[in-house]
C-alpha atoms as a PDB file:
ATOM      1  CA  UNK A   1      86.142 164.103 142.932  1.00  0.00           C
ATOM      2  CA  UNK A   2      82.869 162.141 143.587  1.00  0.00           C
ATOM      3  CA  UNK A   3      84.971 159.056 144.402  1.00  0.00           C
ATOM      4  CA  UNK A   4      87.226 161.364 147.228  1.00  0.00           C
ATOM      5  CA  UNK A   5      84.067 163.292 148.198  1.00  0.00           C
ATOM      6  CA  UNK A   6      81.528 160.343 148.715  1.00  0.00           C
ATOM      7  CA  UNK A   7      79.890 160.178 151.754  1.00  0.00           C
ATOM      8  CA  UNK A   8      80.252 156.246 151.655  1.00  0.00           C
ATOM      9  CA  UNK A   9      82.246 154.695 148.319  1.00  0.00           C
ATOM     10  CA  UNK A  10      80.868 151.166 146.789  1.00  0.00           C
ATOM     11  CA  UNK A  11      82.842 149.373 144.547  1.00  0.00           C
ATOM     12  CA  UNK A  12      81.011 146.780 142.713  1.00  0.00           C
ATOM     13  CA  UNK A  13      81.492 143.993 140.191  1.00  0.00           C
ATOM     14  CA  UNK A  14      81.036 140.392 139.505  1.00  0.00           C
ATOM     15  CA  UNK A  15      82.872 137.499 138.202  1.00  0.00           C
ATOM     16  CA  UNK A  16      86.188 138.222 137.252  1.00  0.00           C
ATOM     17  CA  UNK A  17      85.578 141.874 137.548  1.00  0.00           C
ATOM     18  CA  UNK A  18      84.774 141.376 141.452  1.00  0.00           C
ATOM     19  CA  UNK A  19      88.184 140.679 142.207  1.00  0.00           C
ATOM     20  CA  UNK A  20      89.468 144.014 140.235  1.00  0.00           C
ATOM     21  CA  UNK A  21      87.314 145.939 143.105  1.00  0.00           C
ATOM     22  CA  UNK A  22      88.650 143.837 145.717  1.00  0.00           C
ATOM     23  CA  UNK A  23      92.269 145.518 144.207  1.00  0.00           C
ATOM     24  CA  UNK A  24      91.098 148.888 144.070  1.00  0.00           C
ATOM     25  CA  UNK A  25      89.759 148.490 147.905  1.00  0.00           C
ATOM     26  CA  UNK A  26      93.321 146.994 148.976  1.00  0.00           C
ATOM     27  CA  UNK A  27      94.670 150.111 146.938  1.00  0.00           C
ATOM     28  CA  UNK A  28      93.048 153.060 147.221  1.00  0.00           C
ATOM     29  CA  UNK A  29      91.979 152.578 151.004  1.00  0.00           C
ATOM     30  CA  UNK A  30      94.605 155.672 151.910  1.00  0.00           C
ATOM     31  CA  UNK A  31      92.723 157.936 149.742  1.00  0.00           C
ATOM     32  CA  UNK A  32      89.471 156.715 149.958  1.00  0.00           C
ATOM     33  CA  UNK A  33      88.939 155.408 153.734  1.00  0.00           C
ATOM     34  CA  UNK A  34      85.209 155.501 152.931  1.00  0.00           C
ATOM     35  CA  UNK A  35      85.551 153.225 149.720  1.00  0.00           C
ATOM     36  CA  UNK A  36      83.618 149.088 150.569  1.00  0.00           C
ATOM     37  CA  UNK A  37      83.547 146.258 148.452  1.00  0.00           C
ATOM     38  CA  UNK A  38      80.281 144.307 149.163  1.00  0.00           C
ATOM     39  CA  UNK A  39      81.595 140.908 149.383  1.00  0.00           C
ATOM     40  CA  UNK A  40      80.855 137.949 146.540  1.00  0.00           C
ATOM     41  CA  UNK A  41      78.311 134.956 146.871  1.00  0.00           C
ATOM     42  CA  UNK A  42      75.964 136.961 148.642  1.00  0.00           C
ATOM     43  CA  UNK A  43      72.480 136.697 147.612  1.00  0.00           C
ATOM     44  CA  UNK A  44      72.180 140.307 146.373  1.00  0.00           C
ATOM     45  CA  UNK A  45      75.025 143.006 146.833  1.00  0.00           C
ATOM     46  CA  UNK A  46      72.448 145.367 147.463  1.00  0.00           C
ATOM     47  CA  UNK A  47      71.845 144.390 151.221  1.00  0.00           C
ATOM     48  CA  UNK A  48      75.024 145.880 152.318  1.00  0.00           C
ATOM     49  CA  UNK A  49      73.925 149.206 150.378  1.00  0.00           C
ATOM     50  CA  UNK A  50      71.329 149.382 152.660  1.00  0.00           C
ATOM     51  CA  UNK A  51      70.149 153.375 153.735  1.00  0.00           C
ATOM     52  CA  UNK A  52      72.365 154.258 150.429  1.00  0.00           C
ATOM     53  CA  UNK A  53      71.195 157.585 149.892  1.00  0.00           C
ATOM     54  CA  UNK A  54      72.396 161.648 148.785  1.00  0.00           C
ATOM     55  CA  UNK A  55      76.134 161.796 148.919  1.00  0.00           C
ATOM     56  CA  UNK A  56      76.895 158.470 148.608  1.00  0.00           C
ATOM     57  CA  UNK A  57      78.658 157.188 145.572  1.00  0.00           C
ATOM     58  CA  UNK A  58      78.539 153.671 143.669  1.00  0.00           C
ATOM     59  CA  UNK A  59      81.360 152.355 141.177  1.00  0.00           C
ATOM     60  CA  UNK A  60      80.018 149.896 138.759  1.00  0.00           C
ATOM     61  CA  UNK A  61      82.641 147.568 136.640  1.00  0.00           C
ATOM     62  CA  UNK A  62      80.382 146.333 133.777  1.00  0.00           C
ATOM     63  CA  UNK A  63      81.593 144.788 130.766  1.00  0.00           C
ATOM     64  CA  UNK A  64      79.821 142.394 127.918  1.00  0.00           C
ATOM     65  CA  UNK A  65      78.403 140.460 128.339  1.00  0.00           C
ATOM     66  CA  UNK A  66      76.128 143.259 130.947  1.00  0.00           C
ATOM     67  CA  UNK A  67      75.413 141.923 134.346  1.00  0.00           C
ATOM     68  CA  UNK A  68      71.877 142.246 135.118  1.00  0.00           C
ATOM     69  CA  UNK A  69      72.820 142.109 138.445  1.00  0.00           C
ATOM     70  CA  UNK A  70      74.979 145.297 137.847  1.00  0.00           C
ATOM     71  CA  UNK A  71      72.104 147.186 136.025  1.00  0.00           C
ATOM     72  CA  UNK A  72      69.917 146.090 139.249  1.00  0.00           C
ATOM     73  CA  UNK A  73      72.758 147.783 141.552  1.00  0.00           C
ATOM     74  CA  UNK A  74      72.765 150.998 139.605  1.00  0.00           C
ATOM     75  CA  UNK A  75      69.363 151.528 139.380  1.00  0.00           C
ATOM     76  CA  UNK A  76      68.889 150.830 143.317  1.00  0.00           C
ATOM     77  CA  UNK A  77      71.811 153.677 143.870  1.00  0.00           C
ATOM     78  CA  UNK A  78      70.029 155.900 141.220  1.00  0.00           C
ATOM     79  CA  UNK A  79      66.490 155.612 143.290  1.00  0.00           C
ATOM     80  CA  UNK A  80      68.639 156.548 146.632  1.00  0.00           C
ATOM     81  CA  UNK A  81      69.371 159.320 145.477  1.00  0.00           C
ATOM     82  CA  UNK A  82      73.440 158.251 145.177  1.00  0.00           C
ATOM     83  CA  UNK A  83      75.645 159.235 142.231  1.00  0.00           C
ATOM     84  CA  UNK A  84      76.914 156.270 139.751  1.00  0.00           C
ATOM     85  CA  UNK A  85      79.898 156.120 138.001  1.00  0.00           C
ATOM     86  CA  UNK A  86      80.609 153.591 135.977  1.00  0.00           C
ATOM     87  CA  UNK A  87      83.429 151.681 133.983  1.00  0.00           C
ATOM     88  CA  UNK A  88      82.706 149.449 131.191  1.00  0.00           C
ATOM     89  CA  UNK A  89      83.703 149.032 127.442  1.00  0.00           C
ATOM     90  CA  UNK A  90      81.224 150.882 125.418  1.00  0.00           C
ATOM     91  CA  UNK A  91      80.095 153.950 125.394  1.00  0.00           C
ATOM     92  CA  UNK A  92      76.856 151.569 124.355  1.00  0.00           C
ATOM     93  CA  UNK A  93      76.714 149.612 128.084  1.00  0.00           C
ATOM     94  CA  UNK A  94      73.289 149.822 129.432  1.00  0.00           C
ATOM     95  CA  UNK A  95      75.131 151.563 132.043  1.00  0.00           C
ATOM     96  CA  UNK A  96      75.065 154.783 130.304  1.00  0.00           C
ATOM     97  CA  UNK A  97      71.364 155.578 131.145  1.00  0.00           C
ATOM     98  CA  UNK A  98      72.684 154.976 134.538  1.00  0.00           C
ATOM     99  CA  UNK A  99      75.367 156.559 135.103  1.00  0.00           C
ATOM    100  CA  UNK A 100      76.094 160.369 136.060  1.00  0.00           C
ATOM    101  CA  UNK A 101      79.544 159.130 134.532  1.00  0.00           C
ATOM    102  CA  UNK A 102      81.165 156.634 131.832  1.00  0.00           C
ATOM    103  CA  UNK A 103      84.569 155.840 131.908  1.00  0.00           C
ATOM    104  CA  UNK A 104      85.445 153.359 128.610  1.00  0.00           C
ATOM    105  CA  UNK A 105      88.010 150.823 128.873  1.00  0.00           C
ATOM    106  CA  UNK A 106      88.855 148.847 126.251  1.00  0.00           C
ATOM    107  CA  UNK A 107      88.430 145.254 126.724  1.00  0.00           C
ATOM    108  CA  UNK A 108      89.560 143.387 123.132  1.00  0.00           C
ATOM    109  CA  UNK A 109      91.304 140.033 123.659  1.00  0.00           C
ATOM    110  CA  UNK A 110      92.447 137.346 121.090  1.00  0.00           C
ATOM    111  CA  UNK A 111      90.868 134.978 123.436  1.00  0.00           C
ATOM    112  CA  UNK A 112      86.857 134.205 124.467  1.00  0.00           C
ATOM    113  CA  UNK A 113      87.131 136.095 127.682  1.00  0.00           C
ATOM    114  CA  UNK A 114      87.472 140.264 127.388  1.00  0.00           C
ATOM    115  CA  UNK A 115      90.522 141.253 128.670  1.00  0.00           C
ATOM    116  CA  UNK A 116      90.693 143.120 131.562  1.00  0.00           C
ATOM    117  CA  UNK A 117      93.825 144.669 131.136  1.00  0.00           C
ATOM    118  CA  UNK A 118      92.337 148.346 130.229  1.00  0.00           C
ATOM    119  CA  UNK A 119      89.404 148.228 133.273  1.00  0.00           C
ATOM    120  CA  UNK A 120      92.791 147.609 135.124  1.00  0.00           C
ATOM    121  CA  UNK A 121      94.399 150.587 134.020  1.00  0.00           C
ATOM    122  CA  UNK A 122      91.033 153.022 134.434  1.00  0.00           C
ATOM    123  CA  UNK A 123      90.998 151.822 138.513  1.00  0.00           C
ATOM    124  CA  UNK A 124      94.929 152.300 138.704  1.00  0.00           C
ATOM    125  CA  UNK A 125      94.370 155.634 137.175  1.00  0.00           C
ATOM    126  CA  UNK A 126      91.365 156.671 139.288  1.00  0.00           C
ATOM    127  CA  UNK A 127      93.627 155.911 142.508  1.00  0.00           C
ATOM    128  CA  UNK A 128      96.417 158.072 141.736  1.00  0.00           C
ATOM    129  CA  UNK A 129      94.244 160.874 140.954  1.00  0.00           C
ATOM    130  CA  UNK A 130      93.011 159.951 144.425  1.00  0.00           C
ATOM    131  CA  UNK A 131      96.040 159.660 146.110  1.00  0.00           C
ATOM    132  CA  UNK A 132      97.369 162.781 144.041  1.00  0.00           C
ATOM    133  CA  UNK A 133      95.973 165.465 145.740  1.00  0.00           C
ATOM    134  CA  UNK A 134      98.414 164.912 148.396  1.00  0.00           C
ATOM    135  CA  UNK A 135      95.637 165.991 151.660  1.00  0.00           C
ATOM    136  CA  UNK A 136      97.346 165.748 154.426  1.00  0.00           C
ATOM    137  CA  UNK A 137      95.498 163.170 156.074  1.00  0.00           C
ATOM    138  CA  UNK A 138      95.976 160.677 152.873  1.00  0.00           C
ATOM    139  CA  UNK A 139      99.821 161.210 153.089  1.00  0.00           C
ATOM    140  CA  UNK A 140      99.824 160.225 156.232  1.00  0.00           C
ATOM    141  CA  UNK A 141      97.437 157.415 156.198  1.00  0.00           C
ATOM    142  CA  UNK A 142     100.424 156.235 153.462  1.00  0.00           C
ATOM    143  CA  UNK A 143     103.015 156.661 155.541  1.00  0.00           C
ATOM    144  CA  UNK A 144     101.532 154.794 158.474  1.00  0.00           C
ATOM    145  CA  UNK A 145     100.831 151.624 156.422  1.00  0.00           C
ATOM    146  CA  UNK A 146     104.520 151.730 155.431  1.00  0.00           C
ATOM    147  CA  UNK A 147     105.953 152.100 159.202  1.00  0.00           C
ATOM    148  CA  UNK A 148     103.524 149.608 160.215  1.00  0.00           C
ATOM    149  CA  UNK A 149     104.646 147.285 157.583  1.00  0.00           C
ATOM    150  CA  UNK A 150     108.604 147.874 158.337  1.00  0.00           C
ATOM    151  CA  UNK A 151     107.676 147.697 161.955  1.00  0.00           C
ATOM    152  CA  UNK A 152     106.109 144.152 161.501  1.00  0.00           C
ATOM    153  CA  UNK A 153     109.075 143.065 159.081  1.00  0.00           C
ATOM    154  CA  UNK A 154     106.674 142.903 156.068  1.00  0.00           C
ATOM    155  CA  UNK A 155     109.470 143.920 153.845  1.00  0.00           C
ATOM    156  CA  UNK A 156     112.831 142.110 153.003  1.00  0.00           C
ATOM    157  CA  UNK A 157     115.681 144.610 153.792  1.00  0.00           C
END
């Protein structure tokens, strides 16, 4: 609900988790219109959340080892006034002092690198509870994408 309700939607991450928001953007932009992905290699993602403030909303993507960075953007929503929701892999994540909500993903991996696998699943899940709701306008925000595409012979018949 805070993700469908935000006034402006920010999607954050970095490293391998900045491409996961990137994904959710390309997504979940039928049922959250309002949802931006401050882009990578900036110096500080917090310029484009410039005038974040009360009814705003920030989605963190946080696992070990903990951006500072990340802690940096949360507390900078937090001070705004904005509500922060975050996903990471322990209900331990300095997130949690953070965050008006945790979501845990699992993140165990056989290799040196979590796996991302279960942050993957929490943003797939959060988008069809979006798109779920079925408002009118996000049905047809859907169905305009997929004329357009047709349209434009972006699918093989």
């Amino acid at each position: 609900e805070l993700l469908r309700h935000g006034r402006r939607v920010y999607a954050l991450g970095v490293g391998a988790l900045h491409w996961i928001t990137c994904y959710l953007q390309y997504l979940a932009r039928v049922a959250l219109p309002e949802l931006r992905v401050p882009p990578a290699g900036r110096n500080s993602p917090m310029e484009e959340m410039i005038g974040i403030g009360e009814g705003d909303v920030v989605l963190i993507l946080s696992v070990s080892p903990y951006a500072e960075q990340m802690l940096k953007v949360a507390k900078f929503a937090r001070d705004g006034g904005a509500r922060v929701v975050a996903v990471s892999d322990s209900r331990g994540s300095p997130l949690v002092a953070l965050s008006d909500v945790l979501l845990v993903a699992g993140t165990a991996s056989p290799q040196f690198y979590p796996s991302m696998v279960g942050i993957v699943a929490v943003v797939e899940t959060l988008i069809a509870l979006a798109v779920s709701h079925g408002e009118s306008a996000t049905l047809g925000r859907i169905a305009a994408i997929d004329r357009l595409r047709r349209a434009e012979g972006g699918y093989i018949s």
